[in-house]
PDB file of N, CA and C in Angstrom:
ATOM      1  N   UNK A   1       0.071   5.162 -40.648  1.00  0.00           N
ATOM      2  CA  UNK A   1       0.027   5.367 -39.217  1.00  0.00           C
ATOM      3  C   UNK A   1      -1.228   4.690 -38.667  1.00  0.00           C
ATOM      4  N   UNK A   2      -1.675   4.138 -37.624  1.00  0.00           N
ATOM      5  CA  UNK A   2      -2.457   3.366 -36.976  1.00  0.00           C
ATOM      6  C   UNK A   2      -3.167   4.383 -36.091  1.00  0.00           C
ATOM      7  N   UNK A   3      -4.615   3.908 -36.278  1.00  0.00           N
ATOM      8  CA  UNK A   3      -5.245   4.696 -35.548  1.00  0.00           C
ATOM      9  C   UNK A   3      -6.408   3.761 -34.746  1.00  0.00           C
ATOM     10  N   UNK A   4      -6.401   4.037 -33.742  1.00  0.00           N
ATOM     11  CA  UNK A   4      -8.157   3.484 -32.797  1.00  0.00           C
ATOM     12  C   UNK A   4      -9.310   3.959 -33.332  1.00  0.00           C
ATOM     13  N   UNK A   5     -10.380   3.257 -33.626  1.00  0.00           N
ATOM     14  CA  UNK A   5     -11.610   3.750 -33.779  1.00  0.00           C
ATOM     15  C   UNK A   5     -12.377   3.257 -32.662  1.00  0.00           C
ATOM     16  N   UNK A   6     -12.986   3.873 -32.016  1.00  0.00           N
ATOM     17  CA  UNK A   6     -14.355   3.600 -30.485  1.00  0.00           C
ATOM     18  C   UNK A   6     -15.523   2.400 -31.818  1.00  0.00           C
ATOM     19  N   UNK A   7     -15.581   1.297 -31.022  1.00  0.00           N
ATOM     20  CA  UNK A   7     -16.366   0.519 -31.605  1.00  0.00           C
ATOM     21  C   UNK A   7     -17.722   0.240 -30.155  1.00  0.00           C
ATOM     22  N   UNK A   8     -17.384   0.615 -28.950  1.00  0.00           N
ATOM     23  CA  UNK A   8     -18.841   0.435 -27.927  1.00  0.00           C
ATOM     24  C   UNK A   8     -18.088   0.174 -26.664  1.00  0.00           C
ATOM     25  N   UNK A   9     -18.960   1.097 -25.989  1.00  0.00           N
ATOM     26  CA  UNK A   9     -18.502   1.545 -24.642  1.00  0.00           C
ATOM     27  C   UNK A   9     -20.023   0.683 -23.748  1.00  0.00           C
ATOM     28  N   UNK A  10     -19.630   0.421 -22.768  1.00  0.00           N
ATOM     29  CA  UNK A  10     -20.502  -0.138 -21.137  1.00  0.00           C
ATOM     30  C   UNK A  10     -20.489   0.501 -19.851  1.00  0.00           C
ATOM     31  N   UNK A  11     -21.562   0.709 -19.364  1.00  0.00           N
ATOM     32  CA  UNK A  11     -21.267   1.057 -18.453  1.00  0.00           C
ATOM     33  C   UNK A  11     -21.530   0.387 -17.784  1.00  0.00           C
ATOM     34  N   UNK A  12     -20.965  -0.452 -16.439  1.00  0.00           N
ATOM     35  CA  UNK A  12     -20.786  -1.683 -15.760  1.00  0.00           C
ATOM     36  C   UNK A  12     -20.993  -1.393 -14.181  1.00  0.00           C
ATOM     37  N   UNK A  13     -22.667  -1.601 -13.605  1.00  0.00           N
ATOM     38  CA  UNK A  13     -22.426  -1.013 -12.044  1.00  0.00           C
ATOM     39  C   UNK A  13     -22.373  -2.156 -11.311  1.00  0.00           C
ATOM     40  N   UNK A  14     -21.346  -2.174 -10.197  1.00  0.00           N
ATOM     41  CA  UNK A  14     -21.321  -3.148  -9.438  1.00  0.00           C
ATOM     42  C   UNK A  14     -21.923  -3.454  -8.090  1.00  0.00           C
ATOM     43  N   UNK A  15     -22.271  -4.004  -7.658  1.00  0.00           N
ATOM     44  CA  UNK A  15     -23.206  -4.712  -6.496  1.00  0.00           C
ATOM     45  C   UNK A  15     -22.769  -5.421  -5.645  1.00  0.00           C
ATOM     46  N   UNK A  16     -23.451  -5.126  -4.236  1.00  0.00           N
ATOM     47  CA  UNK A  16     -23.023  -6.341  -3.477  1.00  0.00           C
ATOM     48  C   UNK A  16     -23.972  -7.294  -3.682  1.00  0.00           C
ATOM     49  N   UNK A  17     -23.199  -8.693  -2.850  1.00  0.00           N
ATOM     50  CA  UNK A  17     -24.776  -9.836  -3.470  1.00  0.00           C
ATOM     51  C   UNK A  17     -24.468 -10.353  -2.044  1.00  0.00           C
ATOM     52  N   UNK A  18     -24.111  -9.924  -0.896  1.00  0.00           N
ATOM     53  CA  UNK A  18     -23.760 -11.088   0.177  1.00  0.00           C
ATOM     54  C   UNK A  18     -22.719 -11.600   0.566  1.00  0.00           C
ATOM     55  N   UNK A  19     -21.638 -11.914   1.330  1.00  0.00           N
ATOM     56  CA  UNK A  19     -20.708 -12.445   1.795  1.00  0.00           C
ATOM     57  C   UNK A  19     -20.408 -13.836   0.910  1.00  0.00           C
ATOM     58  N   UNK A  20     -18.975 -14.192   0.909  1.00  0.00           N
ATOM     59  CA  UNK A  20     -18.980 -15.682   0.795  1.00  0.00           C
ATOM     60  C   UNK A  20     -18.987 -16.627   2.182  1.00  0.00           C
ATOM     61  N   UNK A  21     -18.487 -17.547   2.283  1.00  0.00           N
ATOM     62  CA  UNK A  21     -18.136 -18.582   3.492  1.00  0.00           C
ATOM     63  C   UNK A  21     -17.111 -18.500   4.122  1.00  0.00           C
ATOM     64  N   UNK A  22     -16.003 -17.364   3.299  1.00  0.00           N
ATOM     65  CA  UNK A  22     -15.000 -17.100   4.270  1.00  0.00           C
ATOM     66  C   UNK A  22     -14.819 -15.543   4.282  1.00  0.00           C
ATOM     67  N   UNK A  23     -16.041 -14.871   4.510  1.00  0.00           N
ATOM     68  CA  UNK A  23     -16.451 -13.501   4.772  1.00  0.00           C
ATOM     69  C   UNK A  23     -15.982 -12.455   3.677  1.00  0.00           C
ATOM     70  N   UNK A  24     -15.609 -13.046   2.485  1.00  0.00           N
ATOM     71  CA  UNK A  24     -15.390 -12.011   1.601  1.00  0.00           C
ATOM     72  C   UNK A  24     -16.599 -11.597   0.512  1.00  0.00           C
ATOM     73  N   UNK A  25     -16.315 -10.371   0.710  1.00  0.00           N
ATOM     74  CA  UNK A  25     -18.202 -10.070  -0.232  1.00  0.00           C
ATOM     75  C   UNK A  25     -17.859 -10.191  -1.686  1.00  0.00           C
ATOM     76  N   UNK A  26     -18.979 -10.852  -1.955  1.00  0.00           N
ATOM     77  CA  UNK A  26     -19.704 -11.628  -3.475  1.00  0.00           C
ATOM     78  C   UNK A  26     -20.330 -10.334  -4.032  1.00  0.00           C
ATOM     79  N   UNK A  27     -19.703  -9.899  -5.458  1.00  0.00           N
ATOM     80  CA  UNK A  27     -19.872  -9.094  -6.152  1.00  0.00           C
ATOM     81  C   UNK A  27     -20.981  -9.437  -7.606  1.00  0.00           C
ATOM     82  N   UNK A  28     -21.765  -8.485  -8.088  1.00  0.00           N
ATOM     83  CA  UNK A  28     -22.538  -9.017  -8.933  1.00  0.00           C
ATOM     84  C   UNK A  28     -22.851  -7.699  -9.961  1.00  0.00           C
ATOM     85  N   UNK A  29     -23.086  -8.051 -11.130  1.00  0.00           N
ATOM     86  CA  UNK A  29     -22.819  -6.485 -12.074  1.00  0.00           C
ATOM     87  C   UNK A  29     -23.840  -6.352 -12.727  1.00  0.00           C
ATOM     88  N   UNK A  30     -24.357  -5.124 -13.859  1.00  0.00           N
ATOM     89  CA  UNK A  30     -25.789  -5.370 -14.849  1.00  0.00           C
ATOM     90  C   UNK A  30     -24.677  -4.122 -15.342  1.00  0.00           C
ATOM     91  N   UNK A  31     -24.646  -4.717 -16.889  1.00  0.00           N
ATOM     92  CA  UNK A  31     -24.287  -3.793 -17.645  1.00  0.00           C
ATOM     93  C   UNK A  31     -25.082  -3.090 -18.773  1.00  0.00           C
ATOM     94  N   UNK A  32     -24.878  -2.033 -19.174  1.00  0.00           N
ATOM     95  CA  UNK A  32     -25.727  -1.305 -20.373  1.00  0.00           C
ATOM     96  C   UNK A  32     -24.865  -0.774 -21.249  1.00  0.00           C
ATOM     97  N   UNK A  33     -25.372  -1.116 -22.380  1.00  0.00           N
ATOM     98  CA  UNK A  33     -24.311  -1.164 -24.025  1.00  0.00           C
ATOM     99  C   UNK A  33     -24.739   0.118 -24.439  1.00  0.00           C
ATOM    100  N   UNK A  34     -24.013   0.270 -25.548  1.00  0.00           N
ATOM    101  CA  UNK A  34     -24.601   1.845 -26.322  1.00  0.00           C
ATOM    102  C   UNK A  34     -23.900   3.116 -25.406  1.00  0.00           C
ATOM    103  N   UNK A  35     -23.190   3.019 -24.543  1.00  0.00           N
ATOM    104  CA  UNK A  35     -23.182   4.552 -23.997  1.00  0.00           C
ATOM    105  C   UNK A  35     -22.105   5.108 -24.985  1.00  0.00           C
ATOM    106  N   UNK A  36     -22.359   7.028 -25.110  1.00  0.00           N
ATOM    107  CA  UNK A  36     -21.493   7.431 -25.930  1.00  0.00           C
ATOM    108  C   UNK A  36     -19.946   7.711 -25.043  1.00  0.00           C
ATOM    109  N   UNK A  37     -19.260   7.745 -26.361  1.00  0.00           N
ATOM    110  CA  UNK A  37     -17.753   7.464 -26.587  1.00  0.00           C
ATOM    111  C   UNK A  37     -17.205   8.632 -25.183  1.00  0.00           C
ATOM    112  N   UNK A  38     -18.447   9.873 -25.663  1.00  0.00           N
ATOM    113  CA  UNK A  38     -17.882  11.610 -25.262  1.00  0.00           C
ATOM    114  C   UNK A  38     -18.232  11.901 -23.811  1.00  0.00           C
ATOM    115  N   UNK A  39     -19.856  10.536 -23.210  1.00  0.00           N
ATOM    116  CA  UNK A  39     -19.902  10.966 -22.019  1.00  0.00           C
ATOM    117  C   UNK A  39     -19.140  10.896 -20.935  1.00  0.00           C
ATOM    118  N   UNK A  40     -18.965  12.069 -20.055  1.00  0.00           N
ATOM    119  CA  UNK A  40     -18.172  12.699 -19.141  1.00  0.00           C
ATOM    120  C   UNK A  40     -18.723  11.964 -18.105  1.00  0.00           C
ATOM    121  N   UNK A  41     -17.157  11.675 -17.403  1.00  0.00           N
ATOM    122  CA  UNK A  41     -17.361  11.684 -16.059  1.00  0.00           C
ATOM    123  C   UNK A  41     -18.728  11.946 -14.910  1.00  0.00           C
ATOM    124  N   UNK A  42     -18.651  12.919 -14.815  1.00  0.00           N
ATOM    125  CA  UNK A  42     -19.812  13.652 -14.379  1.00  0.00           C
ATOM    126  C   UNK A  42     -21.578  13.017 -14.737  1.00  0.00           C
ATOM    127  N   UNK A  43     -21.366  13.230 -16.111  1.00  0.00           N
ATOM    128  CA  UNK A  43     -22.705  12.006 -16.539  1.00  0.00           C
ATOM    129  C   UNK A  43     -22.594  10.918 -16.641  1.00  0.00           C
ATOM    130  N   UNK A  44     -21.898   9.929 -16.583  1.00  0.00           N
ATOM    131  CA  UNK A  44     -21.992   8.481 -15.939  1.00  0.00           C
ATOM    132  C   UNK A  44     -22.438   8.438 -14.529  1.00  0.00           C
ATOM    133  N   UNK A  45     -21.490   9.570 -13.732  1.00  0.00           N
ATOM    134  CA  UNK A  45     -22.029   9.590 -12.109  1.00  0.00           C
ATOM    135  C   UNK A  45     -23.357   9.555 -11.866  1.00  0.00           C
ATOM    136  N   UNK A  46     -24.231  10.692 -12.876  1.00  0.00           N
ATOM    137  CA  UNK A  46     -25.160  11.149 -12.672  1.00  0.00           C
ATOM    138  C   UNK A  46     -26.120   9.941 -12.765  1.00  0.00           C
ATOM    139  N   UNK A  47     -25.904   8.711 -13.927  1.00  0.00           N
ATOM    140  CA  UNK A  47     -26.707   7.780 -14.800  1.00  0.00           C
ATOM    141  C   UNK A  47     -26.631   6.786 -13.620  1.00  0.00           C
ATOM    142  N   UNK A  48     -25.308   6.500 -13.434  1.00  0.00           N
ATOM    143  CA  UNK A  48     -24.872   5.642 -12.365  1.00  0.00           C
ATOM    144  C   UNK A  48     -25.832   5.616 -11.116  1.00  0.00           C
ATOM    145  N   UNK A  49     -26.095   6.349 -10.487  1.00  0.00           N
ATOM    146  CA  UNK A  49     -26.542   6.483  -9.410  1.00  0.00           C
ATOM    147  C   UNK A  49     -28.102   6.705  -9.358  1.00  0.00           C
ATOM    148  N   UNK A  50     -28.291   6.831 -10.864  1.00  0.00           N
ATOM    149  CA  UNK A  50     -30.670   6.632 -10.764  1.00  0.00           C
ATOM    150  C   UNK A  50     -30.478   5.962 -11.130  1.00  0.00           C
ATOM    151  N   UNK A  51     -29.096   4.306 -11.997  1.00  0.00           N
ATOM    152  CA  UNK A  51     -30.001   3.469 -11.899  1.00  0.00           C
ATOM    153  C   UNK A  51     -29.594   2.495 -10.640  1.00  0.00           C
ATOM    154  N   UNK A  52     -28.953   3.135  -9.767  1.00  0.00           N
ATOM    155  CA  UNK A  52     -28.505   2.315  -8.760  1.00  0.00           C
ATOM    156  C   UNK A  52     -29.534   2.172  -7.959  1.00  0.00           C
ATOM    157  N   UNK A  53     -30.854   3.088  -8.088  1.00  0.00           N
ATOM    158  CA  UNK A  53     -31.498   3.151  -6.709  1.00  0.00           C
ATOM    159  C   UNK A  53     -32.728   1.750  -7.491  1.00  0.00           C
ATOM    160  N   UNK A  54     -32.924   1.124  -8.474  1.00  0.00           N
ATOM    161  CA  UNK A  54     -33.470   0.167  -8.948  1.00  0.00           C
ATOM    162  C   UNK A  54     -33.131  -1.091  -8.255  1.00  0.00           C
ATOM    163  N   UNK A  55     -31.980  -1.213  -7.481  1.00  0.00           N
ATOM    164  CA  UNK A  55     -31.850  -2.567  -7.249  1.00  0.00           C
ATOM    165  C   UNK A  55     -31.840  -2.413  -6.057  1.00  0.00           C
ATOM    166  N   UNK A  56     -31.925  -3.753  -4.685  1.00  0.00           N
ATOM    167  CA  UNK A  56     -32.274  -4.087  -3.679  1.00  0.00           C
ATOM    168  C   UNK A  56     -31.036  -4.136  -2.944  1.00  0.00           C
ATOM    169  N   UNK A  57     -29.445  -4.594  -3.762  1.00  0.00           N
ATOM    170  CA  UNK A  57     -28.395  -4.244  -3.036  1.00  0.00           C
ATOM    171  C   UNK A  57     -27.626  -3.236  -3.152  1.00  0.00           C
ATOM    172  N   UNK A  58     -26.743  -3.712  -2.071  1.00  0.00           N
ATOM    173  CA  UNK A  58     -25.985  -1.894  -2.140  1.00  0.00           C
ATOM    174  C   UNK A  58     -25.027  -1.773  -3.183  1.00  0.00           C
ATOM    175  N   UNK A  59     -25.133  -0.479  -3.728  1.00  0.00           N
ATOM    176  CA  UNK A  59     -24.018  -0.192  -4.705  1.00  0.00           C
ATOM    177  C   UNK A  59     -22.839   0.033  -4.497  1.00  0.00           C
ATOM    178  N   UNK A  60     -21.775  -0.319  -5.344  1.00  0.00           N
ATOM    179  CA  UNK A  60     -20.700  -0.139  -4.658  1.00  0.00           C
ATOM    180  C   UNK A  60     -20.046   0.675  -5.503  1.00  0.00           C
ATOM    181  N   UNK A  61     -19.729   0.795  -7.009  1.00  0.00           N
ATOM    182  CA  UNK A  61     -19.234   1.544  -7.680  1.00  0.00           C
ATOM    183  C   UNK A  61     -19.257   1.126  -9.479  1.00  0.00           C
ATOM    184  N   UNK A  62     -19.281   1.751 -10.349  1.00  0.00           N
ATOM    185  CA  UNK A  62     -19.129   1.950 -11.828  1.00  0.00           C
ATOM    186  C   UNK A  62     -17.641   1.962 -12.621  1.00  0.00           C
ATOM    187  N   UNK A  63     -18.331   0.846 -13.527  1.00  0.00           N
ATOM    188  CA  UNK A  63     -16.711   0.845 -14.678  1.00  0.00           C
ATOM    189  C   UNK A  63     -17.333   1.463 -15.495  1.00  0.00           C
ATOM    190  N   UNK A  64     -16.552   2.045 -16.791  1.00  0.00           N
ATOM    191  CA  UNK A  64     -16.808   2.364 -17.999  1.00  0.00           C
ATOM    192  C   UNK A  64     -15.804   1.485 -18.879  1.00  0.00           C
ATOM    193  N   UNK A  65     -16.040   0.926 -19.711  1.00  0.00           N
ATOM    194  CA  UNK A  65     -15.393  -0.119 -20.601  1.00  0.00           C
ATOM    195  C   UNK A  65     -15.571   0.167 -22.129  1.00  0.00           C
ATOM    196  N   UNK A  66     -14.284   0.714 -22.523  1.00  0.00           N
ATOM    197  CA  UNK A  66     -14.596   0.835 -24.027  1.00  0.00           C
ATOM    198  C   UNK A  66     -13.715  -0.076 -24.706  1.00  0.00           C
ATOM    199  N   UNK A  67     -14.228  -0.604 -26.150  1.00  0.00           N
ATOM    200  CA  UNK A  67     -13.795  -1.522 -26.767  1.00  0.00           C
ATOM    201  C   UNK A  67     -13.216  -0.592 -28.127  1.00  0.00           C
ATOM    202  N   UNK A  68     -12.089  -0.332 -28.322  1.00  0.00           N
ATOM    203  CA  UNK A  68     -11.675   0.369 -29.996  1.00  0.00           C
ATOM    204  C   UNK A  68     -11.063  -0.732 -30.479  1.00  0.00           C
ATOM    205  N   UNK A  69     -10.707  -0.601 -32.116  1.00  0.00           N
ATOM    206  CA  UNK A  69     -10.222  -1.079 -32.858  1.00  0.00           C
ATOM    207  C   UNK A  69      -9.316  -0.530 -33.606  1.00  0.00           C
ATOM    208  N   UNK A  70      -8.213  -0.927 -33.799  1.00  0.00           N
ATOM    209  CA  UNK A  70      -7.024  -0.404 -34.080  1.00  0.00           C
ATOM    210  C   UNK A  70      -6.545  -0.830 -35.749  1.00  0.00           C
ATOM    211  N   UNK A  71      -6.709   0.361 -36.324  1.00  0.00           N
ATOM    212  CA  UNK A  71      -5.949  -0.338 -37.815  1.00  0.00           C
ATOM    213  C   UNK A  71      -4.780   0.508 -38.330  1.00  0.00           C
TER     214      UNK A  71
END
């Protein structure tokens, strides 16, 4: 039977960076490796948002991206 194993999760916050030339806003990301497999909802929000106040543009919202491997 085949199973997934969690090989590394990201958490991915996204940014504005400015308009383009035909007024659609230009998106820009900073990701951080290592987050665990188990953190909740709730604590990404929490992580998400002190390190959002580090940058100069506005935040717009958080992925979580996990990578498993299947054998």
């Amino acid at each position: 039977m085949a199973t997934l194993d969690h090989k590394q999760a990201v958490l991915k916050l996204i940014y504005e960076a400015g308009l383009t030339e035909d007024g659609k806003i230009k998106l820009k990301s900073k990701s951080y490796r290592n987050i665990r497999a188990a953190a909740t909802a709730d604590q990404l929000e929490t992580v998400a948002s002190a390190l959002s106040i580090f940058s100069n543009s506005p935040f717009i919202g958080a992925e979580k991206i996990e990578t498993m491997s299947l054998n």
